[in-house]
Protein backbone atom coordinates (compact mmCIF):
# COMPACT_ATOMS: atom_id res chain seq x y z
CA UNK A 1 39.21 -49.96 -69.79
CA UNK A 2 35.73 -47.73 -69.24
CA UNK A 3 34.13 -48.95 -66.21
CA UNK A 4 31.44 -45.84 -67.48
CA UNK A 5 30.49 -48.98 -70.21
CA UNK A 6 29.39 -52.20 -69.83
CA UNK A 7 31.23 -55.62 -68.93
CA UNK A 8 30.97 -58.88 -70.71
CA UNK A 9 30.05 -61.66 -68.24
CA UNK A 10 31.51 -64.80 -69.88
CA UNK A 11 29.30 -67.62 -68.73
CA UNK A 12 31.43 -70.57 -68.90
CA UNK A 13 30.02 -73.05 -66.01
CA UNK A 14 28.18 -75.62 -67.59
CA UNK A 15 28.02 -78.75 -67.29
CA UNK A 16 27.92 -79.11 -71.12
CA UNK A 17 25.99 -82.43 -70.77
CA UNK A 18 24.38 -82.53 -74.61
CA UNK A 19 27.99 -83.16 -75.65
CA UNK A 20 28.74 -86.48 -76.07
CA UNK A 21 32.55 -86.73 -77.11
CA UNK A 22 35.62 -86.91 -74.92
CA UNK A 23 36.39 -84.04 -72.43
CA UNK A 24 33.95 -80.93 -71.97
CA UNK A 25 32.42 -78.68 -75.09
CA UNK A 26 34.70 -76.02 -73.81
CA UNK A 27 37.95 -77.48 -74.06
CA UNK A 28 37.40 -79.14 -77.50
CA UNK A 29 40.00 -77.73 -80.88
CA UNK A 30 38.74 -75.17 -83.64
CA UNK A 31 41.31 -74.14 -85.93
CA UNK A 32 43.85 -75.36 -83.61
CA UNK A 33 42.87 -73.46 -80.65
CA UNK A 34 39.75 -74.44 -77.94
CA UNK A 35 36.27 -73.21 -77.80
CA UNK A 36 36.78 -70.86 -74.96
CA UNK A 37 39.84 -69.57 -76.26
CA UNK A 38 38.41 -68.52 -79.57
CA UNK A 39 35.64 -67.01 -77.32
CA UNK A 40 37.74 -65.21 -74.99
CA UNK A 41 39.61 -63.30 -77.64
CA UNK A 42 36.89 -62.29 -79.44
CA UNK A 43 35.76 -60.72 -75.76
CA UNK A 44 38.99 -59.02 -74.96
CA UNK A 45 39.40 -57.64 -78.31
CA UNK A 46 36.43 -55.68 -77.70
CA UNK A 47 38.62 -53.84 -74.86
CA UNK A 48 35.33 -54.18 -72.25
CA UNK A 49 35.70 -55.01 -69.29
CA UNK A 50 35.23 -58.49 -68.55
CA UNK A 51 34.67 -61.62 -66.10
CA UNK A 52 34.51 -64.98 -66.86
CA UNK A 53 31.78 -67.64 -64.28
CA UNK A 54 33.53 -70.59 -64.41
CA UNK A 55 33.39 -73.49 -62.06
CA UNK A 56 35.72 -75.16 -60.08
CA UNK A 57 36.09 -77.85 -62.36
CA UNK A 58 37.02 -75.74 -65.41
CA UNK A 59 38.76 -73.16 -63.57
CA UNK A 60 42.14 -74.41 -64.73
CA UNK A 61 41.07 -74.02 -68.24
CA UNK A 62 40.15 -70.68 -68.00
CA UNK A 63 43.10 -69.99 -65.95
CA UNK A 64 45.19 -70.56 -68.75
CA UNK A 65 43.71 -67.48 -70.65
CA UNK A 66 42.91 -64.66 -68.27
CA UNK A 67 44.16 -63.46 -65.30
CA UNK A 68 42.51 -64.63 -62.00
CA UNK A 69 41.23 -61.23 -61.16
CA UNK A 70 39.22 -61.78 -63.88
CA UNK A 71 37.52 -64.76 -63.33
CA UNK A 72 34.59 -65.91 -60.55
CA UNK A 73 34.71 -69.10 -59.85
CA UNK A 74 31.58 -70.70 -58.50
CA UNK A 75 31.71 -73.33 -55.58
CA UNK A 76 30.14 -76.44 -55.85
CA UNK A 77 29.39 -76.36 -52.13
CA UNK A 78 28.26 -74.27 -49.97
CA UNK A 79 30.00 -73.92 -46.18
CA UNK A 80 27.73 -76.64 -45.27
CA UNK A 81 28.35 -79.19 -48.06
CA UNK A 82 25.12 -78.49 -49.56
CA UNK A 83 25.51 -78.58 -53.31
CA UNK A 84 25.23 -74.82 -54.59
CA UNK A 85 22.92 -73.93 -57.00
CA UNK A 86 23.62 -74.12 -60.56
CA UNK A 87 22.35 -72.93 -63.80
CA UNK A 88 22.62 -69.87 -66.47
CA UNK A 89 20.36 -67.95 -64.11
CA UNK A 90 22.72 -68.33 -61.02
CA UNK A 91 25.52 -67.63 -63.57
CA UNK A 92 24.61 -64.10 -64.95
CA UNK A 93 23.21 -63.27 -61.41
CA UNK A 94 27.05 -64.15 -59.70
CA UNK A 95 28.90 -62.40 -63.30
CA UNK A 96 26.46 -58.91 -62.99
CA UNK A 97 27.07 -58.82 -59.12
CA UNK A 98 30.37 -59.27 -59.48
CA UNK A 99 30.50 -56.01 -61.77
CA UNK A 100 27.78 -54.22 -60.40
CA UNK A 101 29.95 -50.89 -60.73
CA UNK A 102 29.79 -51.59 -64.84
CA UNK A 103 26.61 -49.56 -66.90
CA UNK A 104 25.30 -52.65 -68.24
CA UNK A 105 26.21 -56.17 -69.32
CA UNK A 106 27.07 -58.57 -72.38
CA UNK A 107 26.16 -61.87 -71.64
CA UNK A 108 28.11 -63.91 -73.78
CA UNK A 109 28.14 -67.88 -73.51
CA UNK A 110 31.55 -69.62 -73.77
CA UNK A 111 30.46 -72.12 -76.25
CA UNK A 112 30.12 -69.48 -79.35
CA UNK A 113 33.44 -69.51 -81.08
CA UNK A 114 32.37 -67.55 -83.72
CA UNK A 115 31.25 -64.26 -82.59
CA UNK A 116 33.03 -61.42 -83.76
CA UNK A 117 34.43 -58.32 -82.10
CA UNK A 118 32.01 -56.06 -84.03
CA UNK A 119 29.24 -57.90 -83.12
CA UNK A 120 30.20 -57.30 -79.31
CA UNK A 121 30.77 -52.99 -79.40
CA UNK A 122 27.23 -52.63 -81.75
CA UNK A 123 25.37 -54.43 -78.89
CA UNK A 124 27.47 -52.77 -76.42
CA UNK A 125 26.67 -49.31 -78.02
CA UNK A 126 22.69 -49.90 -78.63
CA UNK A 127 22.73 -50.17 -74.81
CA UNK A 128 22.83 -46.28 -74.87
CA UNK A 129 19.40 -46.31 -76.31
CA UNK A 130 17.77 -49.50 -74.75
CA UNK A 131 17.14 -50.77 -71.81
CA UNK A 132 18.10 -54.04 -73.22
CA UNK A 133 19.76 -54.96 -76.66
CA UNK A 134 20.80 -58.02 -78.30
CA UNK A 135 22.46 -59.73 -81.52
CA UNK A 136 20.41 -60.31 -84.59
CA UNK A 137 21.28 -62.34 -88.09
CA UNK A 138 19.31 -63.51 -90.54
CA UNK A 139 15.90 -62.06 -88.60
CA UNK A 140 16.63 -64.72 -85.73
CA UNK A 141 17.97 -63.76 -82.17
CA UNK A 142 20.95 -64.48 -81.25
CA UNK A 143 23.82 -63.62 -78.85
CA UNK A 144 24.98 -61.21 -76.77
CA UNK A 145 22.06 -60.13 -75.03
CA UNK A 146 22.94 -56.49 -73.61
CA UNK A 147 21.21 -55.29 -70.25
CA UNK A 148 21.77 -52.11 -68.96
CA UNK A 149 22.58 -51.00 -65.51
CA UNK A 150 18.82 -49.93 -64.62
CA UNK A 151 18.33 -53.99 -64.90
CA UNK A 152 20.99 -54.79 -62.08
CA UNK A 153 18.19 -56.00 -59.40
CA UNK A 154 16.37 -58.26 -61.91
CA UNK A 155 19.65 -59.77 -63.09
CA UNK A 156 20.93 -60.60 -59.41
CA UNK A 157 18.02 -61.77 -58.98
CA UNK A 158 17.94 -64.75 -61.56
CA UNK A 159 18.16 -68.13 -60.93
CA UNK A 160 17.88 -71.51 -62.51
CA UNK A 161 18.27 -72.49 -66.44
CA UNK A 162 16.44 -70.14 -67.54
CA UNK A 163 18.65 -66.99 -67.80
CA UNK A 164 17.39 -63.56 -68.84
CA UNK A 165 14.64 -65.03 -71.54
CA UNK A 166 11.99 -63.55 -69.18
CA UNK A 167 13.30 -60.23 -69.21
CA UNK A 168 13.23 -59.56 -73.17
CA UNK A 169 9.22 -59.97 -72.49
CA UNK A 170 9.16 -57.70 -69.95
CA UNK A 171 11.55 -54.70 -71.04
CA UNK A 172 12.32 -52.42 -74.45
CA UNK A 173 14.23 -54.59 -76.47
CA UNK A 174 16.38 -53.49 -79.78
CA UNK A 175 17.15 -55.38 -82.26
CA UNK A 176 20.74 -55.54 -83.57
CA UNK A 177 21.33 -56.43 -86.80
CA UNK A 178 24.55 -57.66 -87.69
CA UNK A 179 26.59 -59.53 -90.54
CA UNK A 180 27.38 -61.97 -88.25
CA UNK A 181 26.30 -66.17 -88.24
CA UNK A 182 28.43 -66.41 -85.05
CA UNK A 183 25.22 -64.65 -82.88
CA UNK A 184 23.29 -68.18 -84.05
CA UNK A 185 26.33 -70.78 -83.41
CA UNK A 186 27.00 -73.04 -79.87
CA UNK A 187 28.73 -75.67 -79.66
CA UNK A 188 26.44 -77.58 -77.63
CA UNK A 189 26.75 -81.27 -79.31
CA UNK A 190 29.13 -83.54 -81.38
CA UNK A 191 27.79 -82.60 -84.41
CA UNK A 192 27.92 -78.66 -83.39
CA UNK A 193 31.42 -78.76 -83.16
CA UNK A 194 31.96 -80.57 -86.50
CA UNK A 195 29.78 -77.86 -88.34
CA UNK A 196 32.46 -75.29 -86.58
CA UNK A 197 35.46 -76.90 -87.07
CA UNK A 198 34.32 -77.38 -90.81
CA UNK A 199 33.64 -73.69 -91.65
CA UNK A 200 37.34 -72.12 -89.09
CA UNK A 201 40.42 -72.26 -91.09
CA UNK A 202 43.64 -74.01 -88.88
CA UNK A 203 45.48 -71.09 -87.37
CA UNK A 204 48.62 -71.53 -85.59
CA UNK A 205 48.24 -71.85 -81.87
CA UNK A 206 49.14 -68.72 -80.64
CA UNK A 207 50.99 -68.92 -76.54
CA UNK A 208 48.60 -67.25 -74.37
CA UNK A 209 49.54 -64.52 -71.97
CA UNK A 210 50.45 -66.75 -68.92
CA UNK A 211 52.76 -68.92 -71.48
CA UNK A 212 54.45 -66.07 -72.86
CA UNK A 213 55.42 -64.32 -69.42
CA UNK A 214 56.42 -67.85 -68.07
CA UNK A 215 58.59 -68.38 -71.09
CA UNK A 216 59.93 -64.75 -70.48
CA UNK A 217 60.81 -65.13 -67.19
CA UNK A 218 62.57 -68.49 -67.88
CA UNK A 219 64.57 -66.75 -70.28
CA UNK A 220 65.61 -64.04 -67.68
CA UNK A 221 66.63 -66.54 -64.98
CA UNK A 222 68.38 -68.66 -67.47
């Protein structure tokens, strides 16, 4: 991987509390495999570097996809029991600081199943230009949002729900327009999900990484 461009900061500690059905948004079937996985791939495909904010209740989800070098996991309590804050904010702040050696940053949330490969290296590359960059469809804004390095102090800086919105009125922004519906598509509710599930074709589950090298080293020990 090119540390020289920039990581993808996976923001996948939400609460997820618009979703009403069974379990979290996150861990919910698409085409036979969950939300974050479908995410995740798309992320690694890109060959970026990459971190995933999770927290320590979903941490064993993402565990099952990337290595734990690659994940920050945020405590829900600080060495006092105070509850730690929370929020997309405190997310990208913990992801870019946790990089801060990368030239920029994708912020991609874990909820958007979609999003496709290309989509992540055209954002990743109008970064060169642009103090900030992001995903386009259809004239409407979507995701990733790219940030370049210059932006490090403002994005360690952000806290709250309110993520990097403020920033895109502050700074250069280009426009990235893509062939891509995935930039527009969360799965934040019930019905989101449906709308996804209706439009991905079943594809076998494929074993992740971890299963594979388990099932490998089973084999070798008999």
């Amino acid at each position: 991987m090119d540390q020289r461009r920039p990581a993808v900061v996976v923001l996948a500690a939400g609460r997820g509390q618009r979703f009403r059905g069974e379990g979290h948004k996150l861990e919910q079937l698409v085409g036979g495999e969950t939300v974050l996985a479908h995410t995740l791939r798309q992320t690694m495909a890109t060959g970026l570097r990459y971190v995933v904010v999770t927290s320590e209740g979903l941490a064993p989800l993402v565990r099952d996809h990337v290595a734990e070098r690659d994940m920050l996991v945020l405590p829900a309590l600080d060495r006092l029991g105070r509850p730690m804050p929370v929020g997309m904010g405190h997310s990208i702040a913990a992801g870019v600081a946790a990089t801060g050696d990368a030239q920029g940053w994708l912020i991609v949330p874990a909820d958007m199943p979609l999003l496709q490969v290309s989509t992540l290296l055209a954002v990743a590359k109008a970064l060169e230009q642009d103090p900030i960059a992001y995903a386009q469809f259809d004239g409407q804004r979507g995701h990733p949002v790219g940030f370049s390095a210059e932006l490090f102090s403002e994005l360690t800086a952000l806290q709250g729900d309110e993520g990097a919105r403020k920033l895109l009125a502050r700074f250069p922004a280009q426009a990235v327009d893509v062939d891509d519906a995935g930039v527009l598509v969360d799965v934040d509710t019930v019905e989101d999900l449906e709308r996804v599930q209706s439009v991905h074709p079943a594809v076998p589950v494929p074993a992740s990484p971890k299963a594979r090298s388990q099932r490998a080293s089973g084999n070798a020990t008999g």
